[in-house]
C-alpha atoms as a PDB file:
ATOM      1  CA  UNK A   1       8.392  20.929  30.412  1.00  0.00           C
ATOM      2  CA  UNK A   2      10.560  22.634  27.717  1.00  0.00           C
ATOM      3  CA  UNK A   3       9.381  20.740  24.434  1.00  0.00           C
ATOM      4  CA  UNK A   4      11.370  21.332  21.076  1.00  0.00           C
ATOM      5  CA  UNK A   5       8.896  21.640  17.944  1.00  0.00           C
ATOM      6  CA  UNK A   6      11.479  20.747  15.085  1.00  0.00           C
ATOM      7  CA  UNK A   7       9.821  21.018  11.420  1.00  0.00           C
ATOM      8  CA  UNK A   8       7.599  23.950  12.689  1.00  0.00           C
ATOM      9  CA  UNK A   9       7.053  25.862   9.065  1.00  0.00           C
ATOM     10  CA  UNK A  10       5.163  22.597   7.867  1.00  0.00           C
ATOM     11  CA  UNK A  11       1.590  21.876   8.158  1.00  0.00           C
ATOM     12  CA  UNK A  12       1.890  19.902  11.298  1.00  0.00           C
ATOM     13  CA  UNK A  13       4.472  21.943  12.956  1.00  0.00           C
ATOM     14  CA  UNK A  14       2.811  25.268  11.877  1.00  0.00           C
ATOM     15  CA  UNK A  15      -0.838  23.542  13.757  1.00  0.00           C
ATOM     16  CA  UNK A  16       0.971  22.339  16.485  1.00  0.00           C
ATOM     17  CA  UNK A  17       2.188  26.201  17.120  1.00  0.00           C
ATOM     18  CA  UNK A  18      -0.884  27.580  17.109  1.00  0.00           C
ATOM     19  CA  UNK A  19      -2.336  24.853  19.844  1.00  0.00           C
ATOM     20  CA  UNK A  20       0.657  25.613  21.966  1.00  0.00           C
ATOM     21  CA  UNK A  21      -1.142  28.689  23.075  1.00  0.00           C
ATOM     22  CA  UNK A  22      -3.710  26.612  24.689  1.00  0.00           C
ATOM     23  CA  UNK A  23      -1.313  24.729  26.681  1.00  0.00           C
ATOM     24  CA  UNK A  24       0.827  27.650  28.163  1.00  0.00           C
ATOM     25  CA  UNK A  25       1.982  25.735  31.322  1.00  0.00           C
ATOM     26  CA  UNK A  26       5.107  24.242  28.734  1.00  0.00           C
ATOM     27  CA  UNK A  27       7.921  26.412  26.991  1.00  0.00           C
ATOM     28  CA  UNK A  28       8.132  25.474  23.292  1.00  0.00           C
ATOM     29  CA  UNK A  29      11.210  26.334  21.253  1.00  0.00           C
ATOM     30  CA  UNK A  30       9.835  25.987  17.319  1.00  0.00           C
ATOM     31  CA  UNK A  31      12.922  25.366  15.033  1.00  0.00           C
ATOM     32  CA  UNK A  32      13.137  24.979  11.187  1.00  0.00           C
ATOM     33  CA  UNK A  33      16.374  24.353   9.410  1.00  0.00           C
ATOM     34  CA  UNK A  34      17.355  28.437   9.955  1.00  0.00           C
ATOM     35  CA  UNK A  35      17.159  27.608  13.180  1.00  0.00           C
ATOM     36  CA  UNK A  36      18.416  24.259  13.825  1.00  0.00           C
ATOM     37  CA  UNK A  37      20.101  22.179  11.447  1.00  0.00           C
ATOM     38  CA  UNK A  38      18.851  18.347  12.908  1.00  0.00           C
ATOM     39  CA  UNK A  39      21.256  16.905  10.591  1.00  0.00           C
ATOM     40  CA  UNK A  40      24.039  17.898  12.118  1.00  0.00           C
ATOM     41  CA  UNK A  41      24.513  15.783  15.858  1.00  0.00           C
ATOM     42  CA  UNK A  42      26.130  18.677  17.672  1.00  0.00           C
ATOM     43  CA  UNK A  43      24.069  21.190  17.475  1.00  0.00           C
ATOM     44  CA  UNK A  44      21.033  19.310  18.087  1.00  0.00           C
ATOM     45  CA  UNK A  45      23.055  18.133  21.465  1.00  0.00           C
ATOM     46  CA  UNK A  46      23.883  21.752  22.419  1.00  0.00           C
ATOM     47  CA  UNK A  47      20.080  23.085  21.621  1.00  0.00           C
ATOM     48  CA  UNK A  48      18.857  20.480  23.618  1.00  0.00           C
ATOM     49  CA  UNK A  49      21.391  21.093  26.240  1.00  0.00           C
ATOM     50  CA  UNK A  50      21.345  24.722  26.486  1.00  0.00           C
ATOM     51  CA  UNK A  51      17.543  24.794  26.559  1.00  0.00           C
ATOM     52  CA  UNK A  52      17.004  22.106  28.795  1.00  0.00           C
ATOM     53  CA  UNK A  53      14.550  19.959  26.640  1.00  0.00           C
ATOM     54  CA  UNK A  54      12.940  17.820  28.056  1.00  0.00           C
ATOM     55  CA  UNK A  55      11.075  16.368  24.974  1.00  0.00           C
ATOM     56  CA  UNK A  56      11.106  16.606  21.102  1.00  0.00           C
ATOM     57  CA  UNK A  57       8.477  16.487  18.814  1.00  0.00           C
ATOM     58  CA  UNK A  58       9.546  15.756  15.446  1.00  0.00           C
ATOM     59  CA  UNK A  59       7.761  17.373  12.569  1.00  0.00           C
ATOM     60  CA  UNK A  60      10.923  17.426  10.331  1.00  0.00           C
ATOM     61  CA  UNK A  61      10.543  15.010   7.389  1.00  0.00           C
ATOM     62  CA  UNK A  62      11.745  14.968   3.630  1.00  0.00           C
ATOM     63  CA  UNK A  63       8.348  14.815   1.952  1.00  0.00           C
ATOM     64  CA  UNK A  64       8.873  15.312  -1.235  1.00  0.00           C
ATOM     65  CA  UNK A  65       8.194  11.656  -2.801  1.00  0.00           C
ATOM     66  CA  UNK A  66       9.190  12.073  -6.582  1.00  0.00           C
ATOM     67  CA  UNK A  67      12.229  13.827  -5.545  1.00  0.00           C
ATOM     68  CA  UNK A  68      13.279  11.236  -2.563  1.00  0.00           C
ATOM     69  CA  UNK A  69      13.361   8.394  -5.796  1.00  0.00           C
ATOM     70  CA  UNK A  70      15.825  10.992  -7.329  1.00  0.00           C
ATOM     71  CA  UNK A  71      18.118  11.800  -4.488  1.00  0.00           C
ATOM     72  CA  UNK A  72      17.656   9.324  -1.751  1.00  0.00           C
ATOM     73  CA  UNK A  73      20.723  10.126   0.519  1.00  0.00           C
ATOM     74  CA  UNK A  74      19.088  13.512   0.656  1.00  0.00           C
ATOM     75  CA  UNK A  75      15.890  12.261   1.988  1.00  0.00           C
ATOM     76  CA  UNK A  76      17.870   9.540   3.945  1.00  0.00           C
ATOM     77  CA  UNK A  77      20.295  12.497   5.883  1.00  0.00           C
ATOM     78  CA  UNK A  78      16.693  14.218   6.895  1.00  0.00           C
ATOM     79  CA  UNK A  79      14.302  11.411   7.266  1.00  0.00           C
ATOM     80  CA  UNK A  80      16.790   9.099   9.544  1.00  0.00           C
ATOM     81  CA  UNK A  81      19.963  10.485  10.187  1.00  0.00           C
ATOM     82  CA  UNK A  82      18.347  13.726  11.289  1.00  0.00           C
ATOM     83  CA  UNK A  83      15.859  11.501  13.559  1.00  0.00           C
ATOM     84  CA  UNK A  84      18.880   9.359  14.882  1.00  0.00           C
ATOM     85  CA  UNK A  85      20.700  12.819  16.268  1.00  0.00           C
ATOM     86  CA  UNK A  86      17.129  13.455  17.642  1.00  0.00           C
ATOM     87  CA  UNK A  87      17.530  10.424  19.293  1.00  0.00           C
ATOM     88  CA  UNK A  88      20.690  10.463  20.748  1.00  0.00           C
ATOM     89  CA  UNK A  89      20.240  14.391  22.322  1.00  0.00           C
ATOM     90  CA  UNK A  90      18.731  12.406  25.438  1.00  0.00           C
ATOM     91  CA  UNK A  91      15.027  13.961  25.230  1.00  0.00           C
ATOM     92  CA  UNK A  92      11.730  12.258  25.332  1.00  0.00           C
ATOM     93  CA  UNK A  93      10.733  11.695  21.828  1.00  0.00           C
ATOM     94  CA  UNK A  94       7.387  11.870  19.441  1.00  0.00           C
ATOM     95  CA  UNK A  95       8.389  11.622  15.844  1.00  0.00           C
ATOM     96  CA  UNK A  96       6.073  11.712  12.988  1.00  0.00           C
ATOM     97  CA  UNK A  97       5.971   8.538   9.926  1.00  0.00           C
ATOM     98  CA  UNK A  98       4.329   7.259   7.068  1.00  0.00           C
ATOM     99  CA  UNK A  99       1.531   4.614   5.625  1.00  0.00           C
ATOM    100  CA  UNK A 100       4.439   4.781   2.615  1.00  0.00           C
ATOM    101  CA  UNK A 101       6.465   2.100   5.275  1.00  0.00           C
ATOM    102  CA  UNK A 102       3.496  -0.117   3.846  1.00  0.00           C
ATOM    103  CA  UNK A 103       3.790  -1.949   0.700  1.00  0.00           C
ATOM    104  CA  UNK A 104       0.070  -0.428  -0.140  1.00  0.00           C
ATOM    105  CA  UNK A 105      -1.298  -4.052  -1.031  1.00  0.00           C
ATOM    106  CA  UNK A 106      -3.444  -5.296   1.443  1.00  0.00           C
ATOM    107  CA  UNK A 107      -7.190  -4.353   1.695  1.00  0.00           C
ATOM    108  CA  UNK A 108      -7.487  -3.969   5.425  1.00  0.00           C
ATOM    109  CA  UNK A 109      -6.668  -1.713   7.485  1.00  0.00           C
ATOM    110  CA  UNK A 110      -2.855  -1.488   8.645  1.00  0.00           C
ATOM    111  CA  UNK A 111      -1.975  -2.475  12.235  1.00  0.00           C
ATOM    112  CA  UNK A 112       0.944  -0.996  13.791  1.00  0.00           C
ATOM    113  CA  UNK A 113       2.254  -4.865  14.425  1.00  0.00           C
ATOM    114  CA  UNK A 114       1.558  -5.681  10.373  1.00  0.00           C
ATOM    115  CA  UNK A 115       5.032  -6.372   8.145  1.00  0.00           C
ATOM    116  CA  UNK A 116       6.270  -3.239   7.119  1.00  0.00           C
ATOM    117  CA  UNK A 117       7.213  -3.394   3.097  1.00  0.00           C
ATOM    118  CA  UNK A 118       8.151   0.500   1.863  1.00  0.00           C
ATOM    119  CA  UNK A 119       8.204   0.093  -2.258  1.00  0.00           C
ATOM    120  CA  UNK A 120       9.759   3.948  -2.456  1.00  0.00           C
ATOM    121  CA  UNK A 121      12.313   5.755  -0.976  1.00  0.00           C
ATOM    122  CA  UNK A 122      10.571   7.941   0.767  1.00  0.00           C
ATOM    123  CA  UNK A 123       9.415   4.829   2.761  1.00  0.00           C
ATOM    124  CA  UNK A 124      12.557   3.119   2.835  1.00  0.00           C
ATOM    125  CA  UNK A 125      13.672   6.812   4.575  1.00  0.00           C
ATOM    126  CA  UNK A 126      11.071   6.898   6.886  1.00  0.00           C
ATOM    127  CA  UNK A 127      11.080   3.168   8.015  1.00  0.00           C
ATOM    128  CA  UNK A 128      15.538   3.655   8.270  1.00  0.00           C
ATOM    129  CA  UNK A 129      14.355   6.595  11.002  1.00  0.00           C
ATOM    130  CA  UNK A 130      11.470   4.744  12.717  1.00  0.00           C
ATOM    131  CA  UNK A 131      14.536   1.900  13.123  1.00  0.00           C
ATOM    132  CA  UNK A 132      16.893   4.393  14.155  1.00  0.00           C
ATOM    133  CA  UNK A 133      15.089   5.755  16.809  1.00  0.00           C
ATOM    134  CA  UNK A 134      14.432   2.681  18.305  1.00  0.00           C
ATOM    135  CA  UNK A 135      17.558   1.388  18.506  1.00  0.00           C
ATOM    136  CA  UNK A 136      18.725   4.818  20.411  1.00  0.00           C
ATOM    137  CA  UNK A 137      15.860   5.747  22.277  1.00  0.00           C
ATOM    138  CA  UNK A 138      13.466   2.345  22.721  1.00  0.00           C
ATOM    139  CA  UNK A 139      10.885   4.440  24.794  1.00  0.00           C
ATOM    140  CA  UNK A 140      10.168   6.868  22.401  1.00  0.00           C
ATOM    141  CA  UNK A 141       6.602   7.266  20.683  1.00  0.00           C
ATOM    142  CA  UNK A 142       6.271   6.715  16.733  1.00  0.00           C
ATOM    143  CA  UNK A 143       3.266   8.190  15.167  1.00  0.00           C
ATOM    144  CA  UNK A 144       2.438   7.167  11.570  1.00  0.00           C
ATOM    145  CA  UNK A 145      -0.035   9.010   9.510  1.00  0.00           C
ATOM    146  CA  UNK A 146      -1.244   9.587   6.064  1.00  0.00           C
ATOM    147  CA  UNK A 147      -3.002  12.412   3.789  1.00  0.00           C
ATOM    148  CA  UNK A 148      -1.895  15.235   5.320  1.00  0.00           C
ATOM    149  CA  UNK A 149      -3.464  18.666   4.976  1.00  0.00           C
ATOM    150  CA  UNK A 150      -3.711  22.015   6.535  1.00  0.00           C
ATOM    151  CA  UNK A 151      -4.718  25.576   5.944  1.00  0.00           C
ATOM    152  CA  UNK A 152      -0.902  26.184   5.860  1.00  0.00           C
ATOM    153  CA  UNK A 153       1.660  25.089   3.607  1.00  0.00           C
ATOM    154  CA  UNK A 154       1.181  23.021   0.204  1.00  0.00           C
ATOM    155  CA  UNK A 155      -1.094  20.320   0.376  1.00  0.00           C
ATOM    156  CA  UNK A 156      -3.664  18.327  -1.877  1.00  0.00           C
ATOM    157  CA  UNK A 157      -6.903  20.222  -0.580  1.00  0.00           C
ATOM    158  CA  UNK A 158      -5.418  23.851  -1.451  1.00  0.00           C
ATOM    159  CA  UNK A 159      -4.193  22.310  -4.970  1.00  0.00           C
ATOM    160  CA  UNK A 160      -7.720  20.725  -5.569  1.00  0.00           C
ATOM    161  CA  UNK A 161      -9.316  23.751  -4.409  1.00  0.00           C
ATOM    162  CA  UNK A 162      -7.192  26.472  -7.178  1.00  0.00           C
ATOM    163  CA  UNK A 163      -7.392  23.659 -10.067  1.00  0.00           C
ATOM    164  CA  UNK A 164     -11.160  23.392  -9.804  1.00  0.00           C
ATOM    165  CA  UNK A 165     -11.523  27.004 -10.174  1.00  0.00           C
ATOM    166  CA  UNK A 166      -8.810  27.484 -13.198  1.00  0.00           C
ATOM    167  CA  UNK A 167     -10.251  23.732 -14.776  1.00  0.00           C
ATOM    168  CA  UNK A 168     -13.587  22.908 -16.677  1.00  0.00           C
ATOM    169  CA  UNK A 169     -12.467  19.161 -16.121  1.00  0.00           C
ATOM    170  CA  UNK A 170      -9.997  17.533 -13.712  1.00  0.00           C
ATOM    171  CA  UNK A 171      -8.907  13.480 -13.366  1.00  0.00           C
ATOM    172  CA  UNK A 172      -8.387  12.346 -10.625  1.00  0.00           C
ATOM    173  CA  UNK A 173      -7.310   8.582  -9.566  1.00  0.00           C
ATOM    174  CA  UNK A 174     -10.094   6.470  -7.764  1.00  0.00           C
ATOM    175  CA  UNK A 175      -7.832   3.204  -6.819  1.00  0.00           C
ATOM    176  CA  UNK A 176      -5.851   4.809  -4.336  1.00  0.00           C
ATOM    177  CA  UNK A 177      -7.536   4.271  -0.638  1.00  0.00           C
ATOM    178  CA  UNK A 178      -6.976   6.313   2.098  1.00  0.00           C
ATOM    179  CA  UNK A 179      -8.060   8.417   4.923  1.00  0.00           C
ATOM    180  CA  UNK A 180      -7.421  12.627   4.801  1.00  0.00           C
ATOM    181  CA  UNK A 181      -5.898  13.622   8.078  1.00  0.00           C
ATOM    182  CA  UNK A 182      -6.403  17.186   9.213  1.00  0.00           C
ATOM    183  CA  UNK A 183      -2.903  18.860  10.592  1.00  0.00           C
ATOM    184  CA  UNK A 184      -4.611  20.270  13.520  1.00  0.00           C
ATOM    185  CA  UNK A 185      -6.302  16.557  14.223  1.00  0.00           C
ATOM    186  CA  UNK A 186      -2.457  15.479  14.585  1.00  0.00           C
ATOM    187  CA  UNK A 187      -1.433  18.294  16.290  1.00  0.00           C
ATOM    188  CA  UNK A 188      -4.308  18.001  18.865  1.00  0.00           C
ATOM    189  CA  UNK A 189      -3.465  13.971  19.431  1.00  0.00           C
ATOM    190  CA  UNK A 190       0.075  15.038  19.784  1.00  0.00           C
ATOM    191  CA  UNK A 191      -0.765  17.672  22.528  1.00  0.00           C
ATOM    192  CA  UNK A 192      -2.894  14.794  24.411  1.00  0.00           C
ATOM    193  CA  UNK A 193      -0.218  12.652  24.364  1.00  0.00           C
ATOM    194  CA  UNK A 194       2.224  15.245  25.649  1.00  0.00           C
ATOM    195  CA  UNK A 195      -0.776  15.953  28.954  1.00  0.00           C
ATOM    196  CA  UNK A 196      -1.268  12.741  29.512  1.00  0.00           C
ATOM    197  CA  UNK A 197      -0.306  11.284  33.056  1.00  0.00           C
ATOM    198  CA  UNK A 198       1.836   8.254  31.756  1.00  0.00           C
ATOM    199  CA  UNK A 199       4.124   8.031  29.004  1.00  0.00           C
ATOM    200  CA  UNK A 200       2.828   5.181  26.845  1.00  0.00           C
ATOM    201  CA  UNK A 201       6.177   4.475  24.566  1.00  0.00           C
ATOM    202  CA  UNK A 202       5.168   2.395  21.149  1.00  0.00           C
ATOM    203  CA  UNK A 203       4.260   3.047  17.590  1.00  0.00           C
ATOM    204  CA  UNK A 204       1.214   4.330  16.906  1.00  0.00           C
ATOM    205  CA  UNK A 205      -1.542   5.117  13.686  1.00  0.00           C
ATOM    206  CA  UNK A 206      -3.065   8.304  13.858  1.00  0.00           C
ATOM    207  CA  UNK A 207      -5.699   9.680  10.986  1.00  0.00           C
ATOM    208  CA  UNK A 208      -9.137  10.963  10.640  1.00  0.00           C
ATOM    209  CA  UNK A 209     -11.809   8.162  10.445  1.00  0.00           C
ATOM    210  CA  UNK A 210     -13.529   7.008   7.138  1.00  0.00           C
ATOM    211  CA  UNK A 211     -12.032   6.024   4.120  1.00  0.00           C
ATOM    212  CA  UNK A 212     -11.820   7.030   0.554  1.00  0.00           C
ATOM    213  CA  UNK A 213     -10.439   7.272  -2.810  1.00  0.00           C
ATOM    214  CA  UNK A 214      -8.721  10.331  -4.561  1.00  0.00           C
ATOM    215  CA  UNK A 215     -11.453  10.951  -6.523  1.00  0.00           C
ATOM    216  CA  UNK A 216     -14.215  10.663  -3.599  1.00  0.00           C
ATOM    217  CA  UNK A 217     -11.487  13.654  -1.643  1.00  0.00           C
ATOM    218  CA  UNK A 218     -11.691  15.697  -4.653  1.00  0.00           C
ATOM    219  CA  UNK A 219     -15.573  15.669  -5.307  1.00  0.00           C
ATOM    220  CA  UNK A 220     -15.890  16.330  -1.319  1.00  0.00           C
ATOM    221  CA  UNK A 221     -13.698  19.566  -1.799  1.00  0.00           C
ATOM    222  CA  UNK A 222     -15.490  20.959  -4.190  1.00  0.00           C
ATOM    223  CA  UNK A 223     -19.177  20.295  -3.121  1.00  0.00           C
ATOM    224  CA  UNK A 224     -17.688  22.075  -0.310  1.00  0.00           C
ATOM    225  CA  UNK A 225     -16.611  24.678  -1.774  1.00  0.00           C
ATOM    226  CA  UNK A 226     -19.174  25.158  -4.074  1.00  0.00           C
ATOM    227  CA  UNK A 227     -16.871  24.439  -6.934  1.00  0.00           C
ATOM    228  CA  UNK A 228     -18.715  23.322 -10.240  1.00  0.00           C
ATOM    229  CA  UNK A 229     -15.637  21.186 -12.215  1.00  0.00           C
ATOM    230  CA  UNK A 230     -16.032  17.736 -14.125  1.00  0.00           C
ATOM    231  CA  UNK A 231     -13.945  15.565 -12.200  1.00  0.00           C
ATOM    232  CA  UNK A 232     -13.546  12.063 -13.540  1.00  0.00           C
ATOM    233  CA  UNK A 233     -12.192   9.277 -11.941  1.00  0.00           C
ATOM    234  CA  UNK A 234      -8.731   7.647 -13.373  1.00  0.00           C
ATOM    235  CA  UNK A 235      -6.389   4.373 -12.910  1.00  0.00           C
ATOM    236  CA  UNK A 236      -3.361   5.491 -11.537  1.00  0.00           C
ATOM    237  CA  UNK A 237      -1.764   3.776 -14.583  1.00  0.00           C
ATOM    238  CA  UNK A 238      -3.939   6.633 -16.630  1.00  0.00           C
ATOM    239  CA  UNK A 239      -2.039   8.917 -14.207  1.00  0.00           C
ATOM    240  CA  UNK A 240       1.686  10.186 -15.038  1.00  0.00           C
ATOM    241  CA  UNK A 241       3.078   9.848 -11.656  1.00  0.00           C
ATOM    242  CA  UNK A 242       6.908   9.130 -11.429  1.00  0.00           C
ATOM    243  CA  UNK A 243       7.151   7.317  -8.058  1.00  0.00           C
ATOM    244  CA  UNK A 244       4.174   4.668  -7.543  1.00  0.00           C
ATOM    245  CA  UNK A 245       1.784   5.631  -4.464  1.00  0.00           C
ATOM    246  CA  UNK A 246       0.261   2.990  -2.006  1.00  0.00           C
ATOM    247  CA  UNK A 247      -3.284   1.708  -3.872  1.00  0.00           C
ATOM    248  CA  UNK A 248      -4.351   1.076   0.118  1.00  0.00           C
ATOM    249  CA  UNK A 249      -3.363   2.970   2.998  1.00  0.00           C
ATOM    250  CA  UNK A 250      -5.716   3.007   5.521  1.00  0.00           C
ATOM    251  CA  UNK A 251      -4.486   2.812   9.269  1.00  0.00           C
ATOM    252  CA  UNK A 252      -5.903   1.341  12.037  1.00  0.00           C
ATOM    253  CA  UNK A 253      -6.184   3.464  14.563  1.00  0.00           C
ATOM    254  CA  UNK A 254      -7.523   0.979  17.467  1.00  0.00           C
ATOM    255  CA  UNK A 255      -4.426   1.011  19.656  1.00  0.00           C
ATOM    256  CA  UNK A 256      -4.443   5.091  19.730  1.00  0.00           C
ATOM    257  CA  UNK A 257      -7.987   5.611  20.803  1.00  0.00           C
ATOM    258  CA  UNK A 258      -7.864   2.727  23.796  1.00  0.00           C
ATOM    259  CA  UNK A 259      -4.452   4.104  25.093  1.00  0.00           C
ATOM    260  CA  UNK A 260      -5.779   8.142  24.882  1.00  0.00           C
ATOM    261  CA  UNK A 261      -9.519   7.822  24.695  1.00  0.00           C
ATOM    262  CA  UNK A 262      -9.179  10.080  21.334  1.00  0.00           C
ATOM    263  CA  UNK A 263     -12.241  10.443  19.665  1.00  0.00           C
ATOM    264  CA  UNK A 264     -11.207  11.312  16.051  1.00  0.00           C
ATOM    265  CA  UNK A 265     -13.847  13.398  13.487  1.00  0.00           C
ATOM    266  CA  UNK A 266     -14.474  11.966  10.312  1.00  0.00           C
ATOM    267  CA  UNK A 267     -12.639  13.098   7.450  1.00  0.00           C
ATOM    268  CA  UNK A 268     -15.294  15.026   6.132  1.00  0.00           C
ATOM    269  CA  UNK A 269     -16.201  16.986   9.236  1.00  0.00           C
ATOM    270  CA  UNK A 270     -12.529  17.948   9.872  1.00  0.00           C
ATOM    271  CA  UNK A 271     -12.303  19.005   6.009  1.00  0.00           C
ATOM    272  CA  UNK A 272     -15.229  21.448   6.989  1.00  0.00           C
ATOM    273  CA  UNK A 273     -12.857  23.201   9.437  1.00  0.00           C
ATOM    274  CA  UNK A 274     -10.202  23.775   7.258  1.00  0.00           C
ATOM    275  CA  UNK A 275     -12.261  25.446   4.627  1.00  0.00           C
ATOM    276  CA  UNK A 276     -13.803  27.586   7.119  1.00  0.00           C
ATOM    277  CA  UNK A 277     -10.349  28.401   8.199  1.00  0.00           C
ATOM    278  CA  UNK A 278      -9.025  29.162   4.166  1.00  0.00           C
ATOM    279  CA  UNK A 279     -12.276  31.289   3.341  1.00  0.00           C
ATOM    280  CA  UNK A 280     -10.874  33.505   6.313  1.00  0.00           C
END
């Protein structure tokens, strides 16, 4: 197959590069906005055309949340009008979402079937695309996730990891509940979706297993990393955060492993690889 990697300078694209060498029976064309502008419909028809794709993975996303409540037509233009001209180009398609499609205020964990209710923009974005690419391309595959990280890029771990060193003391919010997600975890379900026999078309939740707070992700870095910093836990109300962020967001991730057979690490294990990898 010829598979388009749009979004490949982010954490997810940047993993999923570096497992395309282990699957070297595909040609992969990585794009970033230099490369291909996915916002603009006919020149993501004449990549797609000229290259022959034959599917797209969609890495591409508008993640910055405080700025998406500030300029939503900006994050709007990249997190569903981009995905819509994905769409429409006539490839097979695996696009990345959100747990921010969720209002954040139940207390178990989120089936893919559950109502979705996104209380920022950056949700209402990312919910517009997931509808957008459904309505154009009904057989495509929608993976949400949550608490991204990676050895590359910007991400909570490597900000955790420098403040602990420069801090004595750090707060940290406890009330938020999630699950950290490794890049290369995503990166590797992605790949075993794209070698598996059938295509199995539907929305899926993808993250590491376990759960935790903000607080419990922060101590876990640092005992880690050897890091001696007073962190104490916070209310997010304690917390000056423009946009509010989900106080639950744990997926279920049933419907994944019964279609694949993925076995997914626990958070903690996968966080141990990606130190490893940043000591390097």
């Amino acid at each position: 197959m010829h598979i388009l990697i749009t979004g490949a300078n982010g954490q997810l694209g940047n993993e999923m590069r570096v497992l395309s060498n282990e699957h070297p029976r595909h040609t992969y064309f990585f794009t970033d906005v230099a490369e291909l502008d996915i916002t603009d419909k006919q020149a993501v028809c004449r990549f797609v055309a000229d290259n022959r794709i034959d599917l797209i993975v969609n890495c591409a996303a508008y993640t910055n949340v405080d700025r998406a409540e500030e300029d939503e037509p900006a994050a709007y233009l990249i997190n569903a009008v981009a995905v819509q001209n994905l769409a429409l180009s006539g490839a097979k398609i695996i696009h990345v979402s959100t747990d921010y499609v969720f209002s954040g205020k139940e207390s178990v964990p989120y089936r893919e079937d559950m109502p979705v209710a996104p209380q920022t923009a950056y949700g209402r974005t990312k919910y517009a695309g997931e509808r957008l690419l459904l309505e154009a391309c009904p057989d495509a595959v929608i993976l949400r996730t949550a608490w991204l990280y990676s050895s590359f890029g910007n991400n909570f771990v490597k900000t955790m990891l420098r403040l602990g060193r420069e801090r004595d003391s750090l707060n940290v919010v406890f009330d938020q509940i999630g699950t950290p997600t490794y890049a290369a975890d995503l990166a590797a379900a992605v790949f075993l979706m794209i070698e598996s026999e059938h295509w199995y078309p539907g929305i899926y939740h993808f993250t590491d297993e376990g759960v935790c707070s903000w607080y419990d992700f922060t101590k876990e870095i640092h005992r880690q990393a050897g890091i001696l910093c007073n962190v104490q836990p916070i209310l997010s109300d304690e917390y000056p955060a423009k946009t509010p962020r989900p106080h639950y967001s744990v997926l279920d991730k049933t419907k994944i492993k019964r279609t694949f057979g993925i076995r997914l690490p626990h958070w903690t294990d996968s966080l141990t690889r990606c130190l490893a990898l940043l000591k390097e």
